[in-house]
N, C-alpha and C. Protein backbone atom coordinates (compact mmCIF):
# COMPACT_ATOMS: atom_id res chain seq x y z
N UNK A 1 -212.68 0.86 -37.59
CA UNK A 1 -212.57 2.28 -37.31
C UNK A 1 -211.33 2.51 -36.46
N UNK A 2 -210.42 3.21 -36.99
CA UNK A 2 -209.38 3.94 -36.38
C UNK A 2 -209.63 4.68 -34.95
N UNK A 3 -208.72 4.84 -34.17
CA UNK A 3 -209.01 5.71 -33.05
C UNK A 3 -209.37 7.34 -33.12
N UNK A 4 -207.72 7.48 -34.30
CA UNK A 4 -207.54 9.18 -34.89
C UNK A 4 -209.05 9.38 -35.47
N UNK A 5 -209.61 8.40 -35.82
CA UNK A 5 -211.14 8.94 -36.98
C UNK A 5 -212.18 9.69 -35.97
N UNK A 6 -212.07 9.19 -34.67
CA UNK A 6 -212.84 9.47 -33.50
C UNK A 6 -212.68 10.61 -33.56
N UNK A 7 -214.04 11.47 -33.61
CA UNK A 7 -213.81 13.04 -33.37
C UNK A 7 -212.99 13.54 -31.66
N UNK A 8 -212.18 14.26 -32.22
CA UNK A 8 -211.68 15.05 -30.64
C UNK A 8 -210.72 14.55 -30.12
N UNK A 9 -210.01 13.26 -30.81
CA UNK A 9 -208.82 12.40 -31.06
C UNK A 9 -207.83 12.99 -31.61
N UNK A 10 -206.71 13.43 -31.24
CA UNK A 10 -205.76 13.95 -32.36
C UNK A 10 -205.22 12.96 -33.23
N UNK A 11 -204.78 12.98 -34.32
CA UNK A 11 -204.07 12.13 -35.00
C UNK A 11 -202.65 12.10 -35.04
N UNK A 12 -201.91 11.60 -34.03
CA UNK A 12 -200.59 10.93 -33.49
C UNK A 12 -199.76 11.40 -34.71
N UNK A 13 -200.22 10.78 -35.91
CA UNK A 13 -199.11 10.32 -36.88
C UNK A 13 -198.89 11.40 -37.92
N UNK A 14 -199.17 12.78 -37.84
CA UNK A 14 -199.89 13.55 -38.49
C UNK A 14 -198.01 14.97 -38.33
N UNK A 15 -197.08 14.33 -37.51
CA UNK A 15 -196.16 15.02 -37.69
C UNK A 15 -196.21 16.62 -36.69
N UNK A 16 -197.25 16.67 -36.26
CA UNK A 16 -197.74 18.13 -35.02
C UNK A 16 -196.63 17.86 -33.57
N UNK A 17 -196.28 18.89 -33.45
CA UNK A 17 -195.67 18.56 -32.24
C UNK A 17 -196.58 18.76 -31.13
N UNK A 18 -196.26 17.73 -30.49
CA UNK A 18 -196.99 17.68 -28.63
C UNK A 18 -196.63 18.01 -27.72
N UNK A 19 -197.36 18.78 -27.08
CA UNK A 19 -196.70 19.45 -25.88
C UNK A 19 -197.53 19.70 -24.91
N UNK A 20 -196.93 19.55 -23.54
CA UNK A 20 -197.86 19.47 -22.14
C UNK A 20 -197.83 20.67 -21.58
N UNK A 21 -197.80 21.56 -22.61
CA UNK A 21 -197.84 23.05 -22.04
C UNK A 21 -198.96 23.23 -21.92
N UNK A 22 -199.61 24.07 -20.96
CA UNK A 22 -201.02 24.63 -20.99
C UNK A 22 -200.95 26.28 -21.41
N UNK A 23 -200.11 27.21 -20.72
CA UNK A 23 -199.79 28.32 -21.39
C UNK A 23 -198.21 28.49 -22.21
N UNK A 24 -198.88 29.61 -22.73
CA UNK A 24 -197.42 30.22 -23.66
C UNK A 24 -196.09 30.64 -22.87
N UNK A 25 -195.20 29.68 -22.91
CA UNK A 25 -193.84 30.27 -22.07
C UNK A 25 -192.88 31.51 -23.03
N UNK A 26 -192.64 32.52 -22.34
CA UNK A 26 -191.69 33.28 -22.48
C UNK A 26 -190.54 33.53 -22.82
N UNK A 27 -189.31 33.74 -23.47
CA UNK A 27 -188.08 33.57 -22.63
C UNK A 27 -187.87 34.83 -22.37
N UNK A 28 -188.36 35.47 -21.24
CA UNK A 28 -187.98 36.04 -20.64
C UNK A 28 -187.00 35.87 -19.44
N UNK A 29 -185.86 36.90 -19.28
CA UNK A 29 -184.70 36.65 -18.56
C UNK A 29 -184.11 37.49 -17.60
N UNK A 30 -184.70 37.74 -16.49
CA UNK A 30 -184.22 38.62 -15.49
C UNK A 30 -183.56 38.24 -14.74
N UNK A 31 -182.79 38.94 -13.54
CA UNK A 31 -182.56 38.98 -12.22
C UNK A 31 -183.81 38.97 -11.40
N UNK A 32 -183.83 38.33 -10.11
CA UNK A 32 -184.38 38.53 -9.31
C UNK A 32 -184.25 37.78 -8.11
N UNK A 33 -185.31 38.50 -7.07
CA UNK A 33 -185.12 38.38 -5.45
C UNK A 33 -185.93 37.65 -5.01
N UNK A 34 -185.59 36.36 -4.42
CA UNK A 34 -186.54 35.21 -4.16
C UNK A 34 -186.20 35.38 -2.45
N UNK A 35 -186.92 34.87 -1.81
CA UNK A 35 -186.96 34.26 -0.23
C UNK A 35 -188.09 33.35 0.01
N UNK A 36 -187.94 32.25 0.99
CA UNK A 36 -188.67 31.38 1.50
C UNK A 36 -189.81 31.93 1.99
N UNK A 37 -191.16 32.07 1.30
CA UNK A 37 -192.46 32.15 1.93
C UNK A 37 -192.70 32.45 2.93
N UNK A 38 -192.32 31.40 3.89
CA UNK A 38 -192.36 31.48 5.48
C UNK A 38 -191.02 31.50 6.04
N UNK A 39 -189.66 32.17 5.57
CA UNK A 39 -188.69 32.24 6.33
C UNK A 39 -188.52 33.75 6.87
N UNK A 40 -187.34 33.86 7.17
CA UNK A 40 -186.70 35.20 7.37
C UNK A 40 -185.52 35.14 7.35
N UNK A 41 -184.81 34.84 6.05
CA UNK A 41 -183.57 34.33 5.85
C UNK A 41 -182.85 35.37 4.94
N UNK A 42 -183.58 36.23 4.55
CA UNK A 42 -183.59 37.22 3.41
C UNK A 42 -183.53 36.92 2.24
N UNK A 43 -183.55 38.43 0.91
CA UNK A 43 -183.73 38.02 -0.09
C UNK A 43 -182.23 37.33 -0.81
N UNK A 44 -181.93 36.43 -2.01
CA UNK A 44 -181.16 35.86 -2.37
C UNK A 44 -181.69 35.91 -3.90
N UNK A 45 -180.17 36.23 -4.82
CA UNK A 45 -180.26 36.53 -5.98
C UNK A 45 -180.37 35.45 -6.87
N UNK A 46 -181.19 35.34 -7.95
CA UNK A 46 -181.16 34.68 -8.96
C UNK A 46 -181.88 34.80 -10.11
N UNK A 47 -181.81 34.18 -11.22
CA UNK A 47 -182.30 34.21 -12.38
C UNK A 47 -183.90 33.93 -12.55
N UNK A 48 -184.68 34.43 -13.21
CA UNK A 48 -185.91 34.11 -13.72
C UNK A 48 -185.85 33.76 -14.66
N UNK A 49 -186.41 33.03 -15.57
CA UNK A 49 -186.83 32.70 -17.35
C UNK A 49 -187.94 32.15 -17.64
N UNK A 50 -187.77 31.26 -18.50
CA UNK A 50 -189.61 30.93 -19.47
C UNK A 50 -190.25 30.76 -18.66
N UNK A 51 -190.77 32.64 -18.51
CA UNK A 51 -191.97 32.45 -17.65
C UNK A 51 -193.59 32.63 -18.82
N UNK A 52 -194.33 31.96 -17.97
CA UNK A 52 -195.75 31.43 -18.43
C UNK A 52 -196.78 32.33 -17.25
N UNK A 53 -197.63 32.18 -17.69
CA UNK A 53 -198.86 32.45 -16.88
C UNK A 53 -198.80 31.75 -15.00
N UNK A 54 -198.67 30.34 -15.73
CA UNK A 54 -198.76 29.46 -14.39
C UNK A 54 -197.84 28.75 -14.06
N UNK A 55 -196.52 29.85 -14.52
CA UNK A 55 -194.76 28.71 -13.80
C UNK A 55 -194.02 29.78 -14.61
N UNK A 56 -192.58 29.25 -14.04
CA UNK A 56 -191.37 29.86 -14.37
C UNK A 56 -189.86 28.89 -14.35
N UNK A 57 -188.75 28.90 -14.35
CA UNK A 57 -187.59 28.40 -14.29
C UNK A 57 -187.12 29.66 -12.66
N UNK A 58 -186.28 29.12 -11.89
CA UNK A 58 -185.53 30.02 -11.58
C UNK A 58 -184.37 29.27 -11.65
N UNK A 59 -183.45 29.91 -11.61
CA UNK A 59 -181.51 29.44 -12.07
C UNK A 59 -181.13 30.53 -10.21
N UNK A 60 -180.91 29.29 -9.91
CA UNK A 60 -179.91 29.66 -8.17
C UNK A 60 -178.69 29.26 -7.70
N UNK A 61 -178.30 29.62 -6.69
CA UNK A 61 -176.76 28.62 -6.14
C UNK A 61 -177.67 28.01 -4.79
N UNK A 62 -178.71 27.98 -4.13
CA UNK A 62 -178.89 27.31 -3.28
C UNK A 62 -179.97 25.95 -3.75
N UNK A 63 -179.57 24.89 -3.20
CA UNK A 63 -180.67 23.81 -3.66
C UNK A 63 -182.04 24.15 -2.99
N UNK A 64 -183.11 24.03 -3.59
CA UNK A 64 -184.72 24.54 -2.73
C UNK A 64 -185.81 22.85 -2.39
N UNK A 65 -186.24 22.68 -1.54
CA UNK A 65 -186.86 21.63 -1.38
C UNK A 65 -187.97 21.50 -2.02
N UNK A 66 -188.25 20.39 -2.57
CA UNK A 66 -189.48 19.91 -3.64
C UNK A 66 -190.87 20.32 -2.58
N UNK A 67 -191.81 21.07 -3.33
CA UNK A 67 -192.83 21.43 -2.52
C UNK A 67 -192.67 22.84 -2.03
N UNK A 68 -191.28 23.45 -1.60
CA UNK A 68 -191.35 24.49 -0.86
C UNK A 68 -191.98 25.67 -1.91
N UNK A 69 -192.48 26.65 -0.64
CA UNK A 69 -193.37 27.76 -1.14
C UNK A 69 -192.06 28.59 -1.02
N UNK A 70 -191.71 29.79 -2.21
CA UNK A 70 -191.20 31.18 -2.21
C UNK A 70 -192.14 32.08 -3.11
N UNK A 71 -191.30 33.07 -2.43
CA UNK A 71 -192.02 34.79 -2.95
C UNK A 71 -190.95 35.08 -3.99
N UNK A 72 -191.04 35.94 -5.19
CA UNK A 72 -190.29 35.65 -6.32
C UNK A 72 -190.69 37.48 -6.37
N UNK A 73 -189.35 38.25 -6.55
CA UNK A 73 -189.72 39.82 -6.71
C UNK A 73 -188.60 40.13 -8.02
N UNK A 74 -189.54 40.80 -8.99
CA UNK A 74 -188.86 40.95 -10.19
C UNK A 74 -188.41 42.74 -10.35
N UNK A 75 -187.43 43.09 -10.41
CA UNK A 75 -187.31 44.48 -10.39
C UNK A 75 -186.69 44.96 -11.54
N UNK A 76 -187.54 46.31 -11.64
CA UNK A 76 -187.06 46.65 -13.15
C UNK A 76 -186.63 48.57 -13.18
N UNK A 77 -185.54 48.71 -13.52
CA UNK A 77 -184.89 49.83 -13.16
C UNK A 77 -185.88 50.89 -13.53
N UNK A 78 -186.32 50.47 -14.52
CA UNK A 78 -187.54 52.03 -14.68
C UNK A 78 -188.35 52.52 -13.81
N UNK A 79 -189.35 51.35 -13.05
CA UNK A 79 -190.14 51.23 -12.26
C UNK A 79 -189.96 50.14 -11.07
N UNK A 80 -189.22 50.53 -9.99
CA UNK A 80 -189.24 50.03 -8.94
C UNK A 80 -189.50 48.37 -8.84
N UNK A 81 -190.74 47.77 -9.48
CA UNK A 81 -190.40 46.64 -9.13
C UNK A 81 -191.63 46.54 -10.32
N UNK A 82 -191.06 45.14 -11.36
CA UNK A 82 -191.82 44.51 -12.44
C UNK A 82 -193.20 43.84 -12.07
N UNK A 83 -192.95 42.82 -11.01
CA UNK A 83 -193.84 41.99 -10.50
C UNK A 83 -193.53 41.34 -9.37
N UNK A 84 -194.34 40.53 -8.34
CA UNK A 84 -194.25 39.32 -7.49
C UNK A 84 -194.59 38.19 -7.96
N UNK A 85 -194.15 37.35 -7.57
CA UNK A 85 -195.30 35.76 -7.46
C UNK A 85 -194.96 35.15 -6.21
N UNK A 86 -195.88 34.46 -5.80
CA UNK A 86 -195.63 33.51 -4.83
C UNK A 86 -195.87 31.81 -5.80
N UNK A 87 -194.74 31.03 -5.52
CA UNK A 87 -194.93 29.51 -5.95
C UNK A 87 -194.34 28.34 -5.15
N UNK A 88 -194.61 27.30 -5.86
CA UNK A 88 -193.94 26.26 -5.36
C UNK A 88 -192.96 25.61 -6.09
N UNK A 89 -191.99 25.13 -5.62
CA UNK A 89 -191.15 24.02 -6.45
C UNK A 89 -191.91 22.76 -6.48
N UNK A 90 -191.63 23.00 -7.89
CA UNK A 90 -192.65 21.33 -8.40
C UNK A 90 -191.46 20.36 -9.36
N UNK A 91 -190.62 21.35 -9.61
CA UNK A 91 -189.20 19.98 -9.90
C UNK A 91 -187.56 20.82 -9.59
N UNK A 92 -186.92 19.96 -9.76
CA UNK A 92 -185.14 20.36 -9.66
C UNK A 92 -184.33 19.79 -10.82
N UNK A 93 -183.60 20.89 -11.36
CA UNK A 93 -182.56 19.86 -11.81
C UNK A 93 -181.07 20.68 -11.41
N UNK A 94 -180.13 19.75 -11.10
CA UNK A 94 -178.85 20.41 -11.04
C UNK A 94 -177.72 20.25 -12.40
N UNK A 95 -177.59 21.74 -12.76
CA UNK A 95 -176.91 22.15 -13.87
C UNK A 95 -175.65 23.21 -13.79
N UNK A 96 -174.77 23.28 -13.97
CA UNK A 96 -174.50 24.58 -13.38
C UNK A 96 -173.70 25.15 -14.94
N UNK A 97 -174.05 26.69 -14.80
CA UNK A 97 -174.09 27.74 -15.81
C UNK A 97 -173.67 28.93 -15.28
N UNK A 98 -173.21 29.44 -16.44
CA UNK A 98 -172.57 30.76 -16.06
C UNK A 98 -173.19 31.54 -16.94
N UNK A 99 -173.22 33.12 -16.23
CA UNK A 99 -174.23 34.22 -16.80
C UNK A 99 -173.08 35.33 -17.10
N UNK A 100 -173.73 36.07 -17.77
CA UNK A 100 -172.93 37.32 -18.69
C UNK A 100 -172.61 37.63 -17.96
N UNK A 101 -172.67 38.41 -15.88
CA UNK A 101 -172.26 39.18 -15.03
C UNK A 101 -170.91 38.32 -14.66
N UNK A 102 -171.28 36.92 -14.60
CA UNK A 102 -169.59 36.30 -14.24
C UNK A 102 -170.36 35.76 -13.22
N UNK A 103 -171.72 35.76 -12.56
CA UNK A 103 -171.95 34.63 -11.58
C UNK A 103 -172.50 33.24 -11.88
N UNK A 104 -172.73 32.21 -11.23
CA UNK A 104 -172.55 30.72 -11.98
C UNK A 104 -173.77 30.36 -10.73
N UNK A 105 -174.75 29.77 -11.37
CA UNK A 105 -175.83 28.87 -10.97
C UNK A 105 -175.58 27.17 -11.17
N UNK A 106 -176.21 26.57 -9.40
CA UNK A 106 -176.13 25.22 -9.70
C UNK A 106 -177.12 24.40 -9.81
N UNK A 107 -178.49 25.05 -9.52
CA UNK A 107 -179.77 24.40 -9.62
C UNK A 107 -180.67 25.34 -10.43
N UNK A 108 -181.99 24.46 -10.77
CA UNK A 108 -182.96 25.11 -11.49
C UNK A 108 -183.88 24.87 -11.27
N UNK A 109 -184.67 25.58 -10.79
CA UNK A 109 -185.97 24.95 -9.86
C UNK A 109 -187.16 25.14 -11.23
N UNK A 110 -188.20 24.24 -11.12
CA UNK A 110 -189.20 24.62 -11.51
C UNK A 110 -190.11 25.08 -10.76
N UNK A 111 -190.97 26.67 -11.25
CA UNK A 111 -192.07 27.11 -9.88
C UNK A 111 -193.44 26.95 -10.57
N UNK A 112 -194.05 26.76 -9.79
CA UNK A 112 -195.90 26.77 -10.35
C UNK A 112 -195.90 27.71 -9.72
N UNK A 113 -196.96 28.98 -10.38
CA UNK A 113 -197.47 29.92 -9.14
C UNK A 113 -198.56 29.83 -8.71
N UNK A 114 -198.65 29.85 -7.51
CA UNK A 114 -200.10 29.70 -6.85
C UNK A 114 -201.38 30.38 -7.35
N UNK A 115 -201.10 31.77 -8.13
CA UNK A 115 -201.94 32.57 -8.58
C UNK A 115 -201.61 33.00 -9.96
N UNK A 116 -201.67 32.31 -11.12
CA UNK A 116 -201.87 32.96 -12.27
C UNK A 116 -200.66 34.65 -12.21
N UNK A 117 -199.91 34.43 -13.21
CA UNK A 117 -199.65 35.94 -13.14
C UNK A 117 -200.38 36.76 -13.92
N UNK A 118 -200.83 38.11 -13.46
CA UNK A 118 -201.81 39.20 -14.54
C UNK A 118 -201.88 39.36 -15.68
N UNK A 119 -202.43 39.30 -16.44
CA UNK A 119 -202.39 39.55 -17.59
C UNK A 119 -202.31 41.12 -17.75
N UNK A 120 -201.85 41.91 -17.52
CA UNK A 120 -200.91 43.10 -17.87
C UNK A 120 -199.39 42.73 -17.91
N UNK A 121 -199.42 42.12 -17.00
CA UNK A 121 -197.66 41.80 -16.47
C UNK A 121 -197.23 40.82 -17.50
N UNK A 122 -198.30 39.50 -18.23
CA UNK A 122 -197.75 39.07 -19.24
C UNK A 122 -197.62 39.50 -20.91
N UNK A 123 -198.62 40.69 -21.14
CA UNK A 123 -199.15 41.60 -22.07
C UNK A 123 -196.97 42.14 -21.89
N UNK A 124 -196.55 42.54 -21.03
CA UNK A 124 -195.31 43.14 -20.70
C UNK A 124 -194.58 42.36 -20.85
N UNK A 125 -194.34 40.87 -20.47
CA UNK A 125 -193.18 40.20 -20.43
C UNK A 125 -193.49 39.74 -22.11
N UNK A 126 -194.52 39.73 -22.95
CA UNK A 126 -194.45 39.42 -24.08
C UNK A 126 -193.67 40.23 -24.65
N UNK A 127 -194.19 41.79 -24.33
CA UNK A 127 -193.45 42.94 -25.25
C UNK A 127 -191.56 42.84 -25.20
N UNK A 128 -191.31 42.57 -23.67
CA UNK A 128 -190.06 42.11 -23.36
C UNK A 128 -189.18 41.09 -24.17
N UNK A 129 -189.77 40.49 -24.46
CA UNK A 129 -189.42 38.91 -25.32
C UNK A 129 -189.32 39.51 -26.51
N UNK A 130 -188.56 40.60 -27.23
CA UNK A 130 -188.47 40.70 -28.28
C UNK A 130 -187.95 39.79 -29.41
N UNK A 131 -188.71 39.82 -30.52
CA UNK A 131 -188.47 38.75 -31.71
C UNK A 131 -186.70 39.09 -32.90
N UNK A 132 -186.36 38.29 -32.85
CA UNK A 132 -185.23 38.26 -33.88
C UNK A 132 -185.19 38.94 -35.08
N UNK A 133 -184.13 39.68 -35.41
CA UNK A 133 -184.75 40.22 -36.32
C UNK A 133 -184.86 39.81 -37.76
N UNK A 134 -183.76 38.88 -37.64
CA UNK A 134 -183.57 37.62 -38.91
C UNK A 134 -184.88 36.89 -39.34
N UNK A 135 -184.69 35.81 -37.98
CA UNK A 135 -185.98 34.96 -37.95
C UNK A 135 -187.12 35.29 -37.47
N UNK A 136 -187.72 36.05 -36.59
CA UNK A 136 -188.76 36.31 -36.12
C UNK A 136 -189.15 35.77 -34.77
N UNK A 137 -188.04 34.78 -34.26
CA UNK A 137 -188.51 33.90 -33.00
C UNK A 137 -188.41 34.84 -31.69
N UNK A 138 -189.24 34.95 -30.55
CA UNK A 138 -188.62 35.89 -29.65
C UNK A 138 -187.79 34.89 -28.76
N UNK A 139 -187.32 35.86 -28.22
CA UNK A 139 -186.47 35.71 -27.03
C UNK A 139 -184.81 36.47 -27.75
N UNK A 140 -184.68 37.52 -29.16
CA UNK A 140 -183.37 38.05 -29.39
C UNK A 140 -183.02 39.04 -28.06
N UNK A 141 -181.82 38.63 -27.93
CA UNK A 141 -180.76 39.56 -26.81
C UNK A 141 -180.00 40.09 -26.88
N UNK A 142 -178.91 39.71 -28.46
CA UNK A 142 -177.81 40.21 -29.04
C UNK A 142 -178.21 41.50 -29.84
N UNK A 143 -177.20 42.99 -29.37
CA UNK A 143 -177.87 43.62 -30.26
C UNK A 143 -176.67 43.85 -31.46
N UNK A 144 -176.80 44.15 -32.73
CA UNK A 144 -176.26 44.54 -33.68
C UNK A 144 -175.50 45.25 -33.50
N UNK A 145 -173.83 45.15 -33.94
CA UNK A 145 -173.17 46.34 -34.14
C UNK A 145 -173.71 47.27 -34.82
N UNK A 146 -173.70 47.02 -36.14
CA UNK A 146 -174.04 48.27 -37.15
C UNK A 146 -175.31 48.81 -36.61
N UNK A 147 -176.41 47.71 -36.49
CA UNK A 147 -177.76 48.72 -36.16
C UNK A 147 -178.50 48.92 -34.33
N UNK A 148 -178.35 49.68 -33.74
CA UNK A 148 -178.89 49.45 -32.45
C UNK A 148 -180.21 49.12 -32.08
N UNK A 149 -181.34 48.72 -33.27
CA UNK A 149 -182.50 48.94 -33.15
C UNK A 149 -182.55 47.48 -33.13
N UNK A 150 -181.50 46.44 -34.30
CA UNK A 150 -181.28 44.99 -34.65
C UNK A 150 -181.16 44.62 -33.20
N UNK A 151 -182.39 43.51 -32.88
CA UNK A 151 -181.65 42.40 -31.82
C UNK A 151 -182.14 41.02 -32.67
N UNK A 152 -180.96 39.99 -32.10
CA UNK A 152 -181.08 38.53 -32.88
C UNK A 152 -180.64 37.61 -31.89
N UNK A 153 -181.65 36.50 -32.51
CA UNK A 153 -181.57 35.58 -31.16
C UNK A 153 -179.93 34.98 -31.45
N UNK A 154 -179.38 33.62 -30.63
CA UNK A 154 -178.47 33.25 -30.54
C UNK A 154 -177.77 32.82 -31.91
N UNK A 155 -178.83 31.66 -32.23
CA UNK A 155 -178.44 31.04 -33.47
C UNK A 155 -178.32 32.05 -34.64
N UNK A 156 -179.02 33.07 -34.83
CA UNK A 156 -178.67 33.89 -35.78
C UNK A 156 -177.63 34.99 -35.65
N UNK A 157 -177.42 35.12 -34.44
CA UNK A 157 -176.22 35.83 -33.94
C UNK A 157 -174.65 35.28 -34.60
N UNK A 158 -175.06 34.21 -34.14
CA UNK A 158 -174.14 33.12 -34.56
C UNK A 158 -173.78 32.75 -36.20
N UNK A 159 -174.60 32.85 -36.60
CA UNK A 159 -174.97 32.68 -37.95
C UNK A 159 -173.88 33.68 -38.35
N UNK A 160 -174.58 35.54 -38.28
CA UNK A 160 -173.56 36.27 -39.23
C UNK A 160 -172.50 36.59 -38.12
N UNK A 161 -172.17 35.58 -37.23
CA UNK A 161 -170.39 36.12 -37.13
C UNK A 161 -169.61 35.60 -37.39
N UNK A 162 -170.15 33.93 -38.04
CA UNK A 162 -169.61 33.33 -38.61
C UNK A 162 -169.31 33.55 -40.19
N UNK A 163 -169.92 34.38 -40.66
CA UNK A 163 -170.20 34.83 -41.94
C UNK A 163 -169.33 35.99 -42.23
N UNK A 164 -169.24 36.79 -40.93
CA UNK A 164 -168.38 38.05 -41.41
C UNK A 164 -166.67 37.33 -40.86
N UNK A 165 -166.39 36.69 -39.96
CA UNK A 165 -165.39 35.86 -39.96
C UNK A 165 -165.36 35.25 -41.02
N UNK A 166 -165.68 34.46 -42.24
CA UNK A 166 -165.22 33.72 -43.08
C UNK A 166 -165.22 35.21 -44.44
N UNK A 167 -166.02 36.24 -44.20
CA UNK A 167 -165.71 37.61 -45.21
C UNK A 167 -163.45 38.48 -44.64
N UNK A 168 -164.05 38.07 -43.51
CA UNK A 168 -162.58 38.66 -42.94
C UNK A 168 -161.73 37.96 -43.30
N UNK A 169 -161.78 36.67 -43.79
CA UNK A 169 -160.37 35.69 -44.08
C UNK A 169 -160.93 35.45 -45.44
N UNK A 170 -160.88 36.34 -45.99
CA UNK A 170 -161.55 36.01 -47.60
C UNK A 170 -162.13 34.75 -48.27
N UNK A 171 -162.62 34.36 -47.20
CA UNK A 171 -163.15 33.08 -47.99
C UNK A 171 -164.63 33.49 -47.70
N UNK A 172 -165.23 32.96 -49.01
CA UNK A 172 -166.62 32.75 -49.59
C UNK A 172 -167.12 31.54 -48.37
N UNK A 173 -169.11 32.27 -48.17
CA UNK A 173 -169.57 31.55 -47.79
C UNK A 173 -170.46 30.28 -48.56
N UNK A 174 -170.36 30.67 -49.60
CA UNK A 174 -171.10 29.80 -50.62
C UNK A 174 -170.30 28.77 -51.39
């Protein structure tokens, strides 16, 4: 008897991808205002992304200590402020990237949040995460010249500008 035959066993070899996710991550991509839990150092700008129920990415210029607790404030021009969390850094990596405004991040913290974020607030960051309009994947950001309603994620962005560049120099894509 095989192991996979064992009920409640997945079967390894079966081509499924594995993953140690417990919730659905986002790519959602804001600005936002973090400070140290217990400091008084003030707030300091940086990036949010694939946020989940129970974690997030933040993209910063200051390095944050493994373990440390921050308050995480998401603001959204319509309504004063999107959400809070309070978390911890549970990993680091140093990367550094540059964002559409022209400012450049050198770390990336990973946060757990201490408290689940609401399920209204993720009901919202889903709607936020709009899907491609090509492929269907969310997280499109690019919007369409011709249509303003078209957003497409990267790779398909990419796709027809490479396409109307090879229409502009008359050469066939096929």
């Amino acid at each position: 008897m095989s192991i996979s035959s064992i009920q409640g066993v997945p079967n390894w070899g079966d081509n499924q991808e594995v993953t140690r996710r417990k919730e659905v991550r986002y790519p959602f991509s804001k600005v936002v205002d973090w400070d140290f839990f217990t400091g008084a150092d003030g707030a300091k700008k940086g990036y949010l992304e694939n946020v989940s129920a129970g974690g997030c990415l933040l993209r910063t210029n200051e390095p944050i200590e493994h373990r440390r607790w921050i308050r995480l404030v998401v603001k959204d021009p319509a309504s004063s402020v999107y959400f809070t969390a309070v978390g911890r850094i549970c990993r680091r990596d140093d990367l550094l990237e540059s964002w559409e405004d022209g400012s450049i991040t050198l770390h990336r913290q990973g946060i757990e949040f201490i408290h689940a974020l609401n399920p209204v607030i993720l009901a919202a960051i889903r709607e936020d995460s709009s899907p491609c309009s090509d492929c269907g994947k969310p997280g499109a950001h690019f919007q369409a010249p011709d249509h303003a309603e078209k957003l497409y994620c990267v790779l398909c962005h990419l796709r027809k500008a490479c396409r109307s560049l090879l229409a502009s120099e008359g050469l066939d894509s096929a």
